[in-house]
Structures are given as structure tokens and as C-alpha cells.
PDB file of N, CA and C in Angstrom:
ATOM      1  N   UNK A   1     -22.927 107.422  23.544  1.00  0.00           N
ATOM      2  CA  UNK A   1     -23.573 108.231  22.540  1.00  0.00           C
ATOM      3  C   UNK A   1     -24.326 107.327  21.570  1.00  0.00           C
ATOM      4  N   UNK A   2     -25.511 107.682  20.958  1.00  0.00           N
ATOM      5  CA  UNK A   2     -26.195 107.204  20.448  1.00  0.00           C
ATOM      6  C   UNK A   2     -25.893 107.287  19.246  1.00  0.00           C
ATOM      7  N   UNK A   3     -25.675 105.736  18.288  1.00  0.00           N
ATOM      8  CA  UNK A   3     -25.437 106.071  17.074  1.00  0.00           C
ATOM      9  C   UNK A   3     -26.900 106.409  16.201  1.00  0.00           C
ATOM     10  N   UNK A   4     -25.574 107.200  15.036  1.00  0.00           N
ATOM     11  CA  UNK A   4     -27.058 107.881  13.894  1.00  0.00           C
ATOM     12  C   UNK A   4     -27.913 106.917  13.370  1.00  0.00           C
ATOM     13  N   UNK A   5     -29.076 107.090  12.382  1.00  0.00           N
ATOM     14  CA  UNK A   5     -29.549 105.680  11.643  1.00  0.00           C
ATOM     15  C   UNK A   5     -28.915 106.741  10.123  1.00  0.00           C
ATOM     16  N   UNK A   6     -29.097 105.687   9.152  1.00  0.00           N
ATOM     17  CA  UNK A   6     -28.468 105.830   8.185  1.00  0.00           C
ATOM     18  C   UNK A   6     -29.586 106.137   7.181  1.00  0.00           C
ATOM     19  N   UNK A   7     -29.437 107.356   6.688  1.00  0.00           N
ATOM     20  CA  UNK A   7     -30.619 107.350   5.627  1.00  0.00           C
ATOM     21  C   UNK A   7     -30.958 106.198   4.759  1.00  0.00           C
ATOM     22  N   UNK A   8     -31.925 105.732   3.646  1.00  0.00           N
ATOM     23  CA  UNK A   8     -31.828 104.939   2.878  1.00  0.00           C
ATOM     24  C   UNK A   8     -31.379 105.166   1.677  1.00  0.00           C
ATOM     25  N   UNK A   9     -31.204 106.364   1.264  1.00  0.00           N
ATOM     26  CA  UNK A   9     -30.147 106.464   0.187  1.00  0.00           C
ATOM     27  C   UNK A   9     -28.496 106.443   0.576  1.00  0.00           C
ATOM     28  N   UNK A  10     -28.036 106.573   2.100  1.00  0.00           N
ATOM     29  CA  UNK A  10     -27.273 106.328   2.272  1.00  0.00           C
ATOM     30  C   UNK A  10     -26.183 104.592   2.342  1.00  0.00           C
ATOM     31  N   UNK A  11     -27.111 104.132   2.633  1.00  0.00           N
ATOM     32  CA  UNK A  11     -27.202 103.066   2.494  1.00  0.00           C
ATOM     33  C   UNK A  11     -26.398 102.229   1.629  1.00  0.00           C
ATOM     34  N   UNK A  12     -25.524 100.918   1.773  1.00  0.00           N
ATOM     35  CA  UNK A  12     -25.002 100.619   0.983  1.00  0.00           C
ATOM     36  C   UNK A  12     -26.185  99.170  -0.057  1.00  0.00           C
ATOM     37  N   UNK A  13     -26.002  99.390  -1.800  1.00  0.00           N
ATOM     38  CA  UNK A  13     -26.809  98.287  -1.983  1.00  0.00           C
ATOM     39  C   UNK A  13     -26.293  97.634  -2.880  1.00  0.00           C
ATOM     40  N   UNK A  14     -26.778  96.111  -3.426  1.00  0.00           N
ATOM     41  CA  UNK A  14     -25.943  95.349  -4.039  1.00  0.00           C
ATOM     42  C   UNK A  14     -26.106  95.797  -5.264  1.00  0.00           C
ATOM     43  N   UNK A  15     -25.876  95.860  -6.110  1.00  0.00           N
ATOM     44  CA  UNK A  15     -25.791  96.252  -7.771  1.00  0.00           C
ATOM     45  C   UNK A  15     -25.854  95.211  -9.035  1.00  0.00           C
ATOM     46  N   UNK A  16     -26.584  95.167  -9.857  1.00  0.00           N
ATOM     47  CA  UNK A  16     -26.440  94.264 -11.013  1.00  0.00           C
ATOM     48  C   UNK A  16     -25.589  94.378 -11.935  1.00  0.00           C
ATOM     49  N   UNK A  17     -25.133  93.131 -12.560  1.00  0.00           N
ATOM     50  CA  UNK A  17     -24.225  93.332 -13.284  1.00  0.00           C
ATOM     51  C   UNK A  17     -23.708  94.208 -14.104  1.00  0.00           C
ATOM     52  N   UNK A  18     -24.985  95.137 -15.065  1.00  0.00           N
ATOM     53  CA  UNK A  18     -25.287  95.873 -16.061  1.00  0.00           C
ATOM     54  C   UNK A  18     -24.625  96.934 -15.060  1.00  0.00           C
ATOM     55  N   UNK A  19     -25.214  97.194 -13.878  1.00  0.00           N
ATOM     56  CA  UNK A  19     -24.582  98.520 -13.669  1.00  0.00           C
ATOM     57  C   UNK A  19     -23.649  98.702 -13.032  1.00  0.00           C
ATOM     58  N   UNK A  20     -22.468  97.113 -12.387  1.00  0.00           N
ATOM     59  CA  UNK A  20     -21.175  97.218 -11.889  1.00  0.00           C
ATOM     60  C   UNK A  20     -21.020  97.239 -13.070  1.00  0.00           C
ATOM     61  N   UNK A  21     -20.719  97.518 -14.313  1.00  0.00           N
ATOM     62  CA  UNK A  21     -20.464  97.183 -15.531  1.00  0.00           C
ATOM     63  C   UNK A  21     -19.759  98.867 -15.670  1.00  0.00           C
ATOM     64  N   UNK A  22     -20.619  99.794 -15.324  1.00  0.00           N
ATOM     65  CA  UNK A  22     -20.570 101.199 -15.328  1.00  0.00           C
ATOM     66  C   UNK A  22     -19.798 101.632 -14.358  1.00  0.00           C
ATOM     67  N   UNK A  23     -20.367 101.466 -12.973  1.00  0.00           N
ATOM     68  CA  UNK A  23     -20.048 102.217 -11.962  1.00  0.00           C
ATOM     69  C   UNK A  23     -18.792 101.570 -11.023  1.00  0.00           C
ATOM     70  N   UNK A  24     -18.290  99.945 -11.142  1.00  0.00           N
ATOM     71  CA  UNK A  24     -17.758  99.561 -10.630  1.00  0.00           C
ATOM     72  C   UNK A  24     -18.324  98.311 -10.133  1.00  0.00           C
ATOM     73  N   UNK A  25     -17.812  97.790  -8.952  1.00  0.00           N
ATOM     74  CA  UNK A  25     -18.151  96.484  -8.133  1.00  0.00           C
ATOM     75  C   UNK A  25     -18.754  97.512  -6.675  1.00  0.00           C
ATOM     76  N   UNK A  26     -19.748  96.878  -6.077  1.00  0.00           N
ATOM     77  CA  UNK A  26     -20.952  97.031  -5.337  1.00  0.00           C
ATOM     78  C   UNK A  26     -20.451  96.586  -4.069  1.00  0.00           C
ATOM     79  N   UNK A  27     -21.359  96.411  -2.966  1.00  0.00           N
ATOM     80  CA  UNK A  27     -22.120  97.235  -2.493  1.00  0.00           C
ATOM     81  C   UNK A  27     -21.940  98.597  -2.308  1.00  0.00           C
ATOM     82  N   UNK A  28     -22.481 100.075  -2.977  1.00  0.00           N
ATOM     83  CA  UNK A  28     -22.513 101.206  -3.229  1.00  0.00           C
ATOM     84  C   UNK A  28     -23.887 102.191  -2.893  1.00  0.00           C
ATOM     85  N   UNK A  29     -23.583 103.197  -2.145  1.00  0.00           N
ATOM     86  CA  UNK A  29     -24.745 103.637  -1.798  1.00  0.00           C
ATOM     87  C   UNK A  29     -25.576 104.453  -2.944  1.00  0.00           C
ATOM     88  N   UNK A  30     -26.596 104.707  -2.964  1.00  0.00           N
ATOM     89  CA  UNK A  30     -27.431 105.222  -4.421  1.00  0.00           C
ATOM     90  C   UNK A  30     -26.916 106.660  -4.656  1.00  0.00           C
ATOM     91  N   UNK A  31     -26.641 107.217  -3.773  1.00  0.00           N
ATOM     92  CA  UNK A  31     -25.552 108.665  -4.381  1.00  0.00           C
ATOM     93  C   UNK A  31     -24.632 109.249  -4.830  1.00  0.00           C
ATOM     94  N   UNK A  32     -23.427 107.649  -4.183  1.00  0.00           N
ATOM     95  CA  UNK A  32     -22.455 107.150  -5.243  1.00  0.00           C
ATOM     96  C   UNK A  32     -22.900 106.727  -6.282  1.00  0.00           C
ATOM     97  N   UNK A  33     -23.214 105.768  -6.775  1.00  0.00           N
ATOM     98  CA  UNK A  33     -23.718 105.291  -8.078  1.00  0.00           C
ATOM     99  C   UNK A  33     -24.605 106.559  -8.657  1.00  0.00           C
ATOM    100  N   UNK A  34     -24.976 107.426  -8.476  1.00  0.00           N
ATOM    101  CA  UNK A  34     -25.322 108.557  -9.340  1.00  0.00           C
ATOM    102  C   UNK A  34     -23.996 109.261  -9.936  1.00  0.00           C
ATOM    103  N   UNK A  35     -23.474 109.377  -8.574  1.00  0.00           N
ATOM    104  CA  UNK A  35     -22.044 110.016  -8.785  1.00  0.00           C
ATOM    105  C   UNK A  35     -21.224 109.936  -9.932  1.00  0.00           C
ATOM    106  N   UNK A  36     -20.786 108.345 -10.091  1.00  0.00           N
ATOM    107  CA  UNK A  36     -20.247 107.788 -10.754  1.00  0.00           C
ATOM    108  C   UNK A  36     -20.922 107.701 -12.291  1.00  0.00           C
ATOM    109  N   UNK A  37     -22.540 107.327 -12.356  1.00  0.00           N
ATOM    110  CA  UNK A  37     -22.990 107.423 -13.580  1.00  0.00           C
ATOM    111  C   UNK A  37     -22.769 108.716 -14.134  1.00  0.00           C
ATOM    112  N   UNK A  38     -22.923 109.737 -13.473  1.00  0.00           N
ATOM    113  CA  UNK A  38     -22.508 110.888 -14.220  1.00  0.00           C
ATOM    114  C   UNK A  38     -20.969 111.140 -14.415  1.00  0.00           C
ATOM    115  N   UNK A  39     -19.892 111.087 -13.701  1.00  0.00           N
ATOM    116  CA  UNK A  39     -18.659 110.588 -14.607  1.00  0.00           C
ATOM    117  C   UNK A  39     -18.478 110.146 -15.978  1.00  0.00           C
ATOM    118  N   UNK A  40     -19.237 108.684 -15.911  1.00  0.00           N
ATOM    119  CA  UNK A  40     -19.256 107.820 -16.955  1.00  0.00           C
ATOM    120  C   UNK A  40     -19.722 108.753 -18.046  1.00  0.00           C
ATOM    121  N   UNK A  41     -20.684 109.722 -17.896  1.00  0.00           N
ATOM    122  CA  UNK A  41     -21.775 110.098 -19.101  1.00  0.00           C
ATOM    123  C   UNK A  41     -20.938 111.182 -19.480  1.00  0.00           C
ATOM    124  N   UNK A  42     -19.905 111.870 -18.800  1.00  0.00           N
ATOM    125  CA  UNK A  42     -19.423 113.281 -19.017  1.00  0.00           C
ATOM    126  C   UNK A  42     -17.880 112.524 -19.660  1.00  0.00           C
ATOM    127  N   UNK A  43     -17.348 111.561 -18.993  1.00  0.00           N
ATOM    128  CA  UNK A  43     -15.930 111.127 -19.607  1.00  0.00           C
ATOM    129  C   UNK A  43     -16.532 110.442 -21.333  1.00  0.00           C
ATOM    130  N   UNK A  44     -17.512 110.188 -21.518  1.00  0.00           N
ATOM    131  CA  UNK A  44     -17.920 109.497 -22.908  1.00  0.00           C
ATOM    132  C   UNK A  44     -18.484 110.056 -23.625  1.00  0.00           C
ATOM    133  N   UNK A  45     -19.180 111.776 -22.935  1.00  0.00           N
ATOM    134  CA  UNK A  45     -19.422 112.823 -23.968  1.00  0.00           C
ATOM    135  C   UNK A  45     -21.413 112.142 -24.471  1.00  0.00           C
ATOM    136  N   UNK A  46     -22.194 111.573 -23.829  1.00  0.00           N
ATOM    137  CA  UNK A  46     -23.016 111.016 -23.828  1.00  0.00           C
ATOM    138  C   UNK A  46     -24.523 112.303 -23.783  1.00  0.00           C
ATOM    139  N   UNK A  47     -24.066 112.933 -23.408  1.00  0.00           N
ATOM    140  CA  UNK A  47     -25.048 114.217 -23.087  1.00  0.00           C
ATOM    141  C   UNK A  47     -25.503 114.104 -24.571  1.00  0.00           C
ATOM    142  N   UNK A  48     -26.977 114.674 -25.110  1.00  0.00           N
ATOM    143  CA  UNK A  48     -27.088 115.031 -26.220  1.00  0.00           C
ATOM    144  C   UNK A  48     -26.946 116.649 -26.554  1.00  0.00           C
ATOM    145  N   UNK A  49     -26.647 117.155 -27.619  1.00  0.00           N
ATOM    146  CA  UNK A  49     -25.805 118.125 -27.704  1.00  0.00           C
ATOM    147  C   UNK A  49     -26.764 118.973 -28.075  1.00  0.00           C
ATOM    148  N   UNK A  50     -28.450 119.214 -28.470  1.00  0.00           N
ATOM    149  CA  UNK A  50     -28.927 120.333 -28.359  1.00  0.00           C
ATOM    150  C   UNK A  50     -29.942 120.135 -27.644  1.00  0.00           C
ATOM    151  N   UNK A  51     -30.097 118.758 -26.631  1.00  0.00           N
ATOM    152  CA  UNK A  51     -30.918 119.209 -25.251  1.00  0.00           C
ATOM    153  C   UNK A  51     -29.931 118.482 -24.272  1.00  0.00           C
ATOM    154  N   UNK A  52     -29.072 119.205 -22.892  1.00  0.00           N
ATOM    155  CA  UNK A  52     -28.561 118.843 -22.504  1.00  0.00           C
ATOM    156  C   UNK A  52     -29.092 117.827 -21.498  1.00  0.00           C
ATOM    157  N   UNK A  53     -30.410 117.664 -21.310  1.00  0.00           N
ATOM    158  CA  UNK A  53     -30.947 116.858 -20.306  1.00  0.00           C
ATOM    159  C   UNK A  53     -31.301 115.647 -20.875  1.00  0.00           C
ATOM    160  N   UNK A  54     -31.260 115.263 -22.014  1.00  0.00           N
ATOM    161  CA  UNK A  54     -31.701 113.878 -22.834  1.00  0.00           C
ATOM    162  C   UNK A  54     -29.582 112.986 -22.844  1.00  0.00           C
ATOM    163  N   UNK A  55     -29.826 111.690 -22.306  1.00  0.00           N
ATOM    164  CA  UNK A  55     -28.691 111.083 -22.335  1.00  0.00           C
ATOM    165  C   UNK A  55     -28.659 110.331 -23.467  1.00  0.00           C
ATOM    166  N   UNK A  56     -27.415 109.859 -24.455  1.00  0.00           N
ATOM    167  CA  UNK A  56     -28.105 109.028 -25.369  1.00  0.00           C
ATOM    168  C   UNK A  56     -26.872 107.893 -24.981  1.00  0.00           C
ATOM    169  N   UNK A  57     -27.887 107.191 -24.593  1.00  0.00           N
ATOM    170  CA  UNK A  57     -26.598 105.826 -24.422  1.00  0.00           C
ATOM    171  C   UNK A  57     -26.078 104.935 -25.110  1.00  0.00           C
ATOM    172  N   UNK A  58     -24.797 104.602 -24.601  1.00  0.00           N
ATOM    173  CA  UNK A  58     -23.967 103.470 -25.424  1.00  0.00           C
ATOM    174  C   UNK A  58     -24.300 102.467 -25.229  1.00  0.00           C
ATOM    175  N   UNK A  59     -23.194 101.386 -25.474  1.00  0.00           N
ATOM    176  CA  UNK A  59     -23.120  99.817 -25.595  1.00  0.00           C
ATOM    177  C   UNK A  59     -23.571  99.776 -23.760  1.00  0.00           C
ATOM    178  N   UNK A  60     -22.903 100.052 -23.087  1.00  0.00           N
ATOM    179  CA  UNK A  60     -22.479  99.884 -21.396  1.00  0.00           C
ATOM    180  C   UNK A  60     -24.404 100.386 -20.561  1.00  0.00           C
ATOM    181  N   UNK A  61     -25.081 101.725 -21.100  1.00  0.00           N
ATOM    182  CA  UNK A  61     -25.701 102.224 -20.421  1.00  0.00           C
ATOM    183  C   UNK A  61     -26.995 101.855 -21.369  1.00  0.00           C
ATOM    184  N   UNK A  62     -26.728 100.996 -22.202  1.00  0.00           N
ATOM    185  CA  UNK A  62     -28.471 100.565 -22.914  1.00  0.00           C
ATOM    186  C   UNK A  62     -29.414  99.481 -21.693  1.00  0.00           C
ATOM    187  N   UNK A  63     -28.534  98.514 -21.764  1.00  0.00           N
ATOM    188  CA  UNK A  63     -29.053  97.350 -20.641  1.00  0.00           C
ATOM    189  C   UNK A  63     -29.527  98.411 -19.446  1.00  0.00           C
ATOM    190  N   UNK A  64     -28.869  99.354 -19.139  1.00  0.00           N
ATOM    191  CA  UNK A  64     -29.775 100.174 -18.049  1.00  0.00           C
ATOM    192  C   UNK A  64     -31.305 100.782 -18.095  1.00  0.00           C
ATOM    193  N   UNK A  65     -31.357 101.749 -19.199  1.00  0.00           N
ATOM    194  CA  UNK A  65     -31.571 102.735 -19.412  1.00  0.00           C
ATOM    195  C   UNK A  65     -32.489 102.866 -20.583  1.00  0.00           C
ATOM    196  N   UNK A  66     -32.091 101.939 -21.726  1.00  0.00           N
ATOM    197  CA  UNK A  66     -32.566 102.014 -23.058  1.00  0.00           C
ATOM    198  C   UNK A  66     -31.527 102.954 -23.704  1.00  0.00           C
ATOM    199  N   UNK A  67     -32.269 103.269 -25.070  1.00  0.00           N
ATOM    200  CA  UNK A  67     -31.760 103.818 -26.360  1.00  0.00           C
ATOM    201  C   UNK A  67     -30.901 105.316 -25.817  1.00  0.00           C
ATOM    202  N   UNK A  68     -31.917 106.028 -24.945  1.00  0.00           N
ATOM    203  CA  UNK A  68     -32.239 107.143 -24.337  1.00  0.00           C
ATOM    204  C   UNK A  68     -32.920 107.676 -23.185  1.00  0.00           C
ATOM    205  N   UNK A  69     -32.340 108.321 -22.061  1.00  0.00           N
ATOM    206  CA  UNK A  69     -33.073 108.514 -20.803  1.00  0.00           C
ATOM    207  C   UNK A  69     -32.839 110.250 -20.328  1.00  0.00           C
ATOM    208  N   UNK A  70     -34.221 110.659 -20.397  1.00  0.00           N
ATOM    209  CA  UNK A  70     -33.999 111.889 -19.752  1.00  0.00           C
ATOM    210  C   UNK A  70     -33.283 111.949 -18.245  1.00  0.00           C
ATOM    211  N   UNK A  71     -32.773 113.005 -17.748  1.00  0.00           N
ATOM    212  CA  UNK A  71     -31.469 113.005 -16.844  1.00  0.00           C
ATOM    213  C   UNK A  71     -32.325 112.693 -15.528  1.00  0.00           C
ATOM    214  N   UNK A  72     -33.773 113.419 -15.191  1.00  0.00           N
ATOM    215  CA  UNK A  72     -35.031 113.346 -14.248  1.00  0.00           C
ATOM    216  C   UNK A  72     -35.481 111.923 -14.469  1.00  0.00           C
ATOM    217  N   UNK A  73     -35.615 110.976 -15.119  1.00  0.00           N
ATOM    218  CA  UNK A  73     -35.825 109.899 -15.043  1.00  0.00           C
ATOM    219  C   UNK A  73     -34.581 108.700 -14.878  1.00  0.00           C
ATOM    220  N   UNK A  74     -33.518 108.774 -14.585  1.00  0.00           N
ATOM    221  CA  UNK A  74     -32.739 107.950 -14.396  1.00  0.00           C
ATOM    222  C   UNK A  74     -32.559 107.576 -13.129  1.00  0.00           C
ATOM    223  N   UNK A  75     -33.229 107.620 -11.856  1.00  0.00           N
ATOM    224  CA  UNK A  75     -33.332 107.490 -10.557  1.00  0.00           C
ATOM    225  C   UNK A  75     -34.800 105.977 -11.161  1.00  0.00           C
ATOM    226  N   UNK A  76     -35.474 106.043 -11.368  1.00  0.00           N
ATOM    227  CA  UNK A  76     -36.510 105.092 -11.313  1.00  0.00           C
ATOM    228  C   UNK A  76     -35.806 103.782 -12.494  1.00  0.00           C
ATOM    229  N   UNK A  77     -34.933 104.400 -13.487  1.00  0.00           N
ATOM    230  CA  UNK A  77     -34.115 102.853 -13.740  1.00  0.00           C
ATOM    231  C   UNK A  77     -32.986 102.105 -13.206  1.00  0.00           C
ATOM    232  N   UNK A  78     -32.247 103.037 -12.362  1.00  0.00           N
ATOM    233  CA  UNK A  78     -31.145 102.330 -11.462  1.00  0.00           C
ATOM    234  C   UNK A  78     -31.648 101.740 -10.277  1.00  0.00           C
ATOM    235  N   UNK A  79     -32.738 102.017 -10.023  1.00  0.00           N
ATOM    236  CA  UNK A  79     -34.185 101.557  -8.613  1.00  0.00           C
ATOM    237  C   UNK A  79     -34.245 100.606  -9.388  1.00  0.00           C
ATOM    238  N   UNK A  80     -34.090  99.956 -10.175  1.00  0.00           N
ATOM    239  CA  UNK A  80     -34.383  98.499 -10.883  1.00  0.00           C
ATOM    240  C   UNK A  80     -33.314  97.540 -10.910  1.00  0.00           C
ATOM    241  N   UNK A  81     -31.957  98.403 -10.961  1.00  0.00           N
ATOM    242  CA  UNK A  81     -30.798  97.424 -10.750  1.00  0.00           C
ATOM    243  C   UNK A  81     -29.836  96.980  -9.565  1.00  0.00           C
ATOM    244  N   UNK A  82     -31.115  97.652  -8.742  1.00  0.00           N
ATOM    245  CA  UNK A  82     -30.532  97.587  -7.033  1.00  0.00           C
ATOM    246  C   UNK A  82     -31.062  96.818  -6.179  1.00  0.00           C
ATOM    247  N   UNK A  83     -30.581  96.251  -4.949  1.00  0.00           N
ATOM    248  CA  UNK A  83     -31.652  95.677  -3.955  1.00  0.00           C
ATOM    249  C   UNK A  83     -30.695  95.542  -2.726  1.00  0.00           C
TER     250      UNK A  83
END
């Protein structure tokens, strides 16, 4: 039987420090590490509280992200801490 190919978000990838910092120790595929960033943002109460789609980050998710990252743009800054 022919094995599957593996999507590329399936994929496992190495992670930078800033964001094993968050999500754990790496290699992690990019859907986990979403996974997990949203954990992080819901266990620390990070959501902003009268637009739920604006994140406002801490000490851990600035080096990612900046000050603040809408929830639709956080795929093009973790694409920066991967390879």
C-alpha cells in the first residue's frame, strides 16, 4: 500500500526559541502550535475584552507577535518563527 504524503501544515517544524517559550519544545506541526497558542491565550485570559478578536500580549507572546495581534493575523507571525 502506498503511503500518504503529508500535508505541509501537517508537517513537523523546528520552532524558535520565543515560541518553544509558549508552546513547548519542537519539532511541532503548525496546527499544533496554533493549538497550543490558543491554550496559552485562553489559560492567561489574553483575549481583549471588548473586541474578542484583538490579542493583547504578555511578557512570553510580545517577542512573537508585538504589543498586539489580531487573531486573522497570527498565522503570518508564527510563519516567522518556523522553518
Amino acid at each position: 500500500m502506498a503511503e500518504k504524503k503529508v500535508s505541509a501544515f501537517m508537517q513537523p517544524k523546528k520552532l524558535s526559541p520565543e515560541l518553544e517559550a509558549v508552546v513547548g519544545k519542537g519539532p511541532m506541526a503548525r496546527s499544533e502550535i496554533v493549538k497550543k497558542i490558543w491554550v496559552y491565550i485562553k489559560a492567561n485570559n489574553l483575549q481583549d475584552t471588548k473586541d474578542k478578536r484583538m490579542i493583547n500580549c504578555d511578557a512570553k507572546l510580545k517577542p512573537i507577535f508585538g504589543d498586539k495581534v489580531h487573531m486573522m493575523k497570527m498565522a503570518g507571525f508564527i510563519s516567522k518563527h518556523i522553518s
